[in-house]
C-alpha atoms as a PDB file:
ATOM      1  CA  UNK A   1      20.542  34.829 131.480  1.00  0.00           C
ATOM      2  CA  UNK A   2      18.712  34.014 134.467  1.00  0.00           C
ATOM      3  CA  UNK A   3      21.578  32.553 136.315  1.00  0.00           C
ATOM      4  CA  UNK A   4      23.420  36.230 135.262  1.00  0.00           C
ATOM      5  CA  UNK A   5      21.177  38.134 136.904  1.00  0.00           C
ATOM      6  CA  UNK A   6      20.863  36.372 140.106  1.00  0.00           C
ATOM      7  CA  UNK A   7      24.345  36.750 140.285  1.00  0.00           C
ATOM      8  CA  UNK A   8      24.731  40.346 139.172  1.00  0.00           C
ATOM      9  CA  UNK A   9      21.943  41.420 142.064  1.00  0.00           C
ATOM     10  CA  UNK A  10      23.341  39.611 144.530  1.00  0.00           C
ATOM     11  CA  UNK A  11      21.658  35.951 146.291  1.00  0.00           C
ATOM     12  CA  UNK A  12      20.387  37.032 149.141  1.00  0.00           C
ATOM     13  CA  UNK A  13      17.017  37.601 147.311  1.00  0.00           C
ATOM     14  CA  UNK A  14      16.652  34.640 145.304  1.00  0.00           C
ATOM     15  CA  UNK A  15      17.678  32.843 149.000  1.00  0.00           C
ATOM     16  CA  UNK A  16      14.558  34.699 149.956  1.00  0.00           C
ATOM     17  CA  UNK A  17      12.597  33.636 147.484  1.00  0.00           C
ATOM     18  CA  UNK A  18      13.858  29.637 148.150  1.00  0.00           C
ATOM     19  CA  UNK A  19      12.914  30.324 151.923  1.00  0.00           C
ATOM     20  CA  UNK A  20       9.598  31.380 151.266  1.00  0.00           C
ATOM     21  CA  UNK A  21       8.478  29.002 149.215  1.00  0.00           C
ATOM     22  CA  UNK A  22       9.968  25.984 151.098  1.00  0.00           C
ATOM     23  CA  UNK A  23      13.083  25.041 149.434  1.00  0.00           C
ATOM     24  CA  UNK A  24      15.641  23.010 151.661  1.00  0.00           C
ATOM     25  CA  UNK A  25      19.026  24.576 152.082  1.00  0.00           C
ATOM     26  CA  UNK A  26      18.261  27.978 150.444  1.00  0.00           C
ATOM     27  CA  UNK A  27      21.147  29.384 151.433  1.00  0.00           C
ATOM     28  CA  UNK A  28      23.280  26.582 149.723  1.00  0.00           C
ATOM     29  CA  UNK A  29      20.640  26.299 147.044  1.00  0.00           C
ATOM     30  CA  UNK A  30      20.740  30.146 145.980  1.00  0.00           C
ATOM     31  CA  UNK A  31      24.305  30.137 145.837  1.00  0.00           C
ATOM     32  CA  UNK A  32      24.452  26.999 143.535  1.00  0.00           C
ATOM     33  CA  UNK A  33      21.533  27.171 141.217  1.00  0.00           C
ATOM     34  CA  UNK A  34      22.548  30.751 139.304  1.00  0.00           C
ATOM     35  CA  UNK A  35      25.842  29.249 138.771  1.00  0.00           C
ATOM     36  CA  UNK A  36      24.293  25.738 137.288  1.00  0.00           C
ATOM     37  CA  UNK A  37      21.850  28.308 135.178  1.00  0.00           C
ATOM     38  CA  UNK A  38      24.818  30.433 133.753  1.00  0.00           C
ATOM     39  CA  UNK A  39      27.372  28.255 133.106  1.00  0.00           C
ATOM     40  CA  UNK A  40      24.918  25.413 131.900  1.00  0.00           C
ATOM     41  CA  UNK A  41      23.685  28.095 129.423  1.00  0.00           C
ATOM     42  CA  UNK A  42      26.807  28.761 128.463  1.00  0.00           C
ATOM     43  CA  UNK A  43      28.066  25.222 127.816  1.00  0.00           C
ATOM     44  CA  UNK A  44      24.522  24.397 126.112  1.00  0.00           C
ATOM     45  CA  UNK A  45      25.453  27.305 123.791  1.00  0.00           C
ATOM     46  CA  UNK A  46      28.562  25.650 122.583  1.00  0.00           C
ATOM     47  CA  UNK A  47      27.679  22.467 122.999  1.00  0.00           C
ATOM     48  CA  UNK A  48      30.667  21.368 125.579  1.00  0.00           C
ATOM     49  CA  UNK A  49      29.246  18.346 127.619  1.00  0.00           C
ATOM     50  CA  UNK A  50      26.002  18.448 126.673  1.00  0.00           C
ATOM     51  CA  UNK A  51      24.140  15.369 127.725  1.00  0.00           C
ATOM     52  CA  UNK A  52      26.020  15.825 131.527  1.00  0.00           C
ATOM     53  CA  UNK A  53      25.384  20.091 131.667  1.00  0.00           C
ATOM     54  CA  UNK A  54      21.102  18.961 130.530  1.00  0.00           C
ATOM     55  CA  UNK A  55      20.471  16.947 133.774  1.00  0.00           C
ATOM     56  CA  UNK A  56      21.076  19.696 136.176  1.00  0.00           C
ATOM     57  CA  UNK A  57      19.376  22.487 134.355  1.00  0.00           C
ATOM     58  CA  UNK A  58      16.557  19.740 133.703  1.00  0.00           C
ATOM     59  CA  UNK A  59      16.453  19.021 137.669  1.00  0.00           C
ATOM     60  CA  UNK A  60      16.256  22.988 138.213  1.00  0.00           C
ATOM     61  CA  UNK A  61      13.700  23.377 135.876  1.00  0.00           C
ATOM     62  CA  UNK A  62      11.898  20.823 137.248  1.00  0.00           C
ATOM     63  CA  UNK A  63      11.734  22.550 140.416  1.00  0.00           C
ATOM     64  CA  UNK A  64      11.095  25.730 139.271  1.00  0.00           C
ATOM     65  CA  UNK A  65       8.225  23.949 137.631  1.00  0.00           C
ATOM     66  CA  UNK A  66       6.401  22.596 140.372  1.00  0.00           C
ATOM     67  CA  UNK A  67       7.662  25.658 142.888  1.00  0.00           C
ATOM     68  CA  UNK A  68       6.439  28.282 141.137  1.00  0.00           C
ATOM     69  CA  UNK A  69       5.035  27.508 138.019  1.00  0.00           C
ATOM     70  CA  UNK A  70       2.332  25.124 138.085  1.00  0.00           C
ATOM     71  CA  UNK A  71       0.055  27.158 139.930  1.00  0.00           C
ATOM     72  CA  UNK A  72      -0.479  29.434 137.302  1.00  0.00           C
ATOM     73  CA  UNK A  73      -1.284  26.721 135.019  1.00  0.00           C
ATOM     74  CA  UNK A  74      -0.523  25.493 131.695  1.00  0.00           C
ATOM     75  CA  UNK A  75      -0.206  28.448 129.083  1.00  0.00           C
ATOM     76  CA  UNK A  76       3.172  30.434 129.030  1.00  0.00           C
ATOM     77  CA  UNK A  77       1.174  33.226 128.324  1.00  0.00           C
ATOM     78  CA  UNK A  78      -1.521  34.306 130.521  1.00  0.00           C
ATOM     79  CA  UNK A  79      -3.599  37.120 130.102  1.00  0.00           C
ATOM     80  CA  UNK A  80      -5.012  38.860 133.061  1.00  0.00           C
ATOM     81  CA  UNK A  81      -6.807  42.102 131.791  1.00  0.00           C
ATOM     82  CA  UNK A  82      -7.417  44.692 128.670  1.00  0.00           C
ATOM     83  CA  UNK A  83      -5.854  47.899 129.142  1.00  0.00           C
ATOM     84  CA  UNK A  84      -6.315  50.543 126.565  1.00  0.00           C
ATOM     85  CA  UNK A  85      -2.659  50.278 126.287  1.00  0.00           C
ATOM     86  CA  UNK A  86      -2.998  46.450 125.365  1.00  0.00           C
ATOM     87  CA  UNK A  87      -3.205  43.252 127.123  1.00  0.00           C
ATOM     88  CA  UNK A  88      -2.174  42.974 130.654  1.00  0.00           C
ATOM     89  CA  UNK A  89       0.214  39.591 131.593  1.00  0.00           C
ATOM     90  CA  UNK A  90       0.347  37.465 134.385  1.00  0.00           C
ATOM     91  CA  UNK A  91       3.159  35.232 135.364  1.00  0.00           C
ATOM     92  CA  UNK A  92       3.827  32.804 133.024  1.00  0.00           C
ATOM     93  CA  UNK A  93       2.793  29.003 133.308  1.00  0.00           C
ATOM     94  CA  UNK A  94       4.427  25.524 133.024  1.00  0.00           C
ATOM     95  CA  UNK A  95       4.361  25.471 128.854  1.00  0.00           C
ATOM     96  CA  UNK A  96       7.522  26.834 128.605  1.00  0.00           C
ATOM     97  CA  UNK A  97       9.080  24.947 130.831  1.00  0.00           C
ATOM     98  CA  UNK A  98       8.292  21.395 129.453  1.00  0.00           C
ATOM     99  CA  UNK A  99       9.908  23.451 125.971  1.00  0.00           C
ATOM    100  CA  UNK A 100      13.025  23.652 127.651  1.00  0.00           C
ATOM    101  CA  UNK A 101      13.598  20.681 129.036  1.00  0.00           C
ATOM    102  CA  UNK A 102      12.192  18.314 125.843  1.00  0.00           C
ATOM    103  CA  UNK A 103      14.784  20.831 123.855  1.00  0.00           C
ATOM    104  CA  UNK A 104      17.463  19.098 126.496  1.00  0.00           C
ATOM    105  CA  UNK A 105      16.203  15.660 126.500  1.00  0.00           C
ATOM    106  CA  UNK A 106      16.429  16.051 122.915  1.00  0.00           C
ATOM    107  CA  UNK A 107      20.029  17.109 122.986  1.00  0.00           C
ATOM    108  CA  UNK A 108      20.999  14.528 125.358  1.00  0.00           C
ATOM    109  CA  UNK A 109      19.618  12.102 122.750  1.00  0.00           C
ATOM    110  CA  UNK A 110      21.309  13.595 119.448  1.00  0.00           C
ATOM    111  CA  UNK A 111      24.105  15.485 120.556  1.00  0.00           C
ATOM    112  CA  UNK A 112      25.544  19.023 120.440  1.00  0.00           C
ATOM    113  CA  UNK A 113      25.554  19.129 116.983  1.00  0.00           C
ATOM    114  CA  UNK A 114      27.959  19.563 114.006  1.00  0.00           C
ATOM    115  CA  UNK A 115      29.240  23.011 115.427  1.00  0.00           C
ATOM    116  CA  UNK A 116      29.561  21.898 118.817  1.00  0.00           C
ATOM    117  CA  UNK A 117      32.965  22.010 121.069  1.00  0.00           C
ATOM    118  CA  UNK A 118      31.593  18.354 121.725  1.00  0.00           C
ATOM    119  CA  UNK A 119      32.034  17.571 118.041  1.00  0.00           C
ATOM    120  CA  UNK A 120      35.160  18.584 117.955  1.00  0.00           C
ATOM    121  CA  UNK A 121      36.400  16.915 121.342  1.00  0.00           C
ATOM    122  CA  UNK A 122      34.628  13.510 120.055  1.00  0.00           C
ATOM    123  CA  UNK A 123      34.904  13.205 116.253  1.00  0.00           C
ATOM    124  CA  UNK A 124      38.061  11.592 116.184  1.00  0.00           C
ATOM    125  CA  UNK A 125      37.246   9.371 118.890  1.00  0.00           C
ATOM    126  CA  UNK A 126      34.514   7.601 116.509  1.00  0.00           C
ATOM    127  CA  UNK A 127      34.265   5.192 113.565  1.00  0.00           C
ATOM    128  CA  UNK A 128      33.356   6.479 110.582  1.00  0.00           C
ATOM    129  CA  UNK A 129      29.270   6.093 110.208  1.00  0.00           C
ATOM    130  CA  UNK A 130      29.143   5.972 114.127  1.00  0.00           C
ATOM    131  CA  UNK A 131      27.201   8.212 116.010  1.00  0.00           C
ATOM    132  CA  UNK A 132      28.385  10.089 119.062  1.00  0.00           C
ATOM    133  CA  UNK A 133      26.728   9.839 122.631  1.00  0.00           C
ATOM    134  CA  UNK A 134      27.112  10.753 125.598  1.00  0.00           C
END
């Protein structure tokens, strides 16, 4: 989804947002990145070359992580105030982050999955009672 909606509002933006905070090549950068976030989303979602579509979205997260993340510290859910309307939310920390990519280093390690377009690309390429990897 992220990826999407770089896309859908143009790069220019997110290339601002690379410039500012000191990424090399933004302009390559912002045109590459939504397109590793949407379509490694979408391959993650059916499980089509898992353990090769993890390491970029890993190395993007990891970025993100230490860009833009870590400053705001550990918790992916910060509270910054009261209102009367209910609690007021800063930007969100690192937590969720180090989710996301053990959820990938753990699919990397076991596989897509029974329902996985890598199941059904690799299952007759296997002994029986041997595991798949990538």
């Amino acid at each position: 989804m992220h990826g999407w909606v770089k896309i859908s509002r143009g790069t220019n933006g997110f290339e601002k947002l690379l410039t500012q905070i000191g990424i090399p090549f933004p302009h390559i950068n912002a045109l590459i990145v939504p397109y590793i976030e949407l379509i490694g989303g979408v391959a993650i979602f059916l499980g089509i070359f898992v353990a090769i579509t993890a390491i970029p979205l890993i190395a993007t997260m990891l970025v993100a992580m230490f860009t833009i993340h870590f400053k705001y510290g550990f918790s992916s859910i910060n509270t910054i105030g009261l209102t009367p309307d209910g609690p007021l939310f800063g930007p969100p920390g690192y937590e969720i982050i180090l989710l996301y990519i053990g959820g990938l280093i753990s699919l990397i390690l076991t596989g897509a999955g029974t329902f996985s377009v890598d199941n059904l690309i690799f299952r007759n390429k296997k002994k029986p009672g041997e595991s798949v990897s990538l």
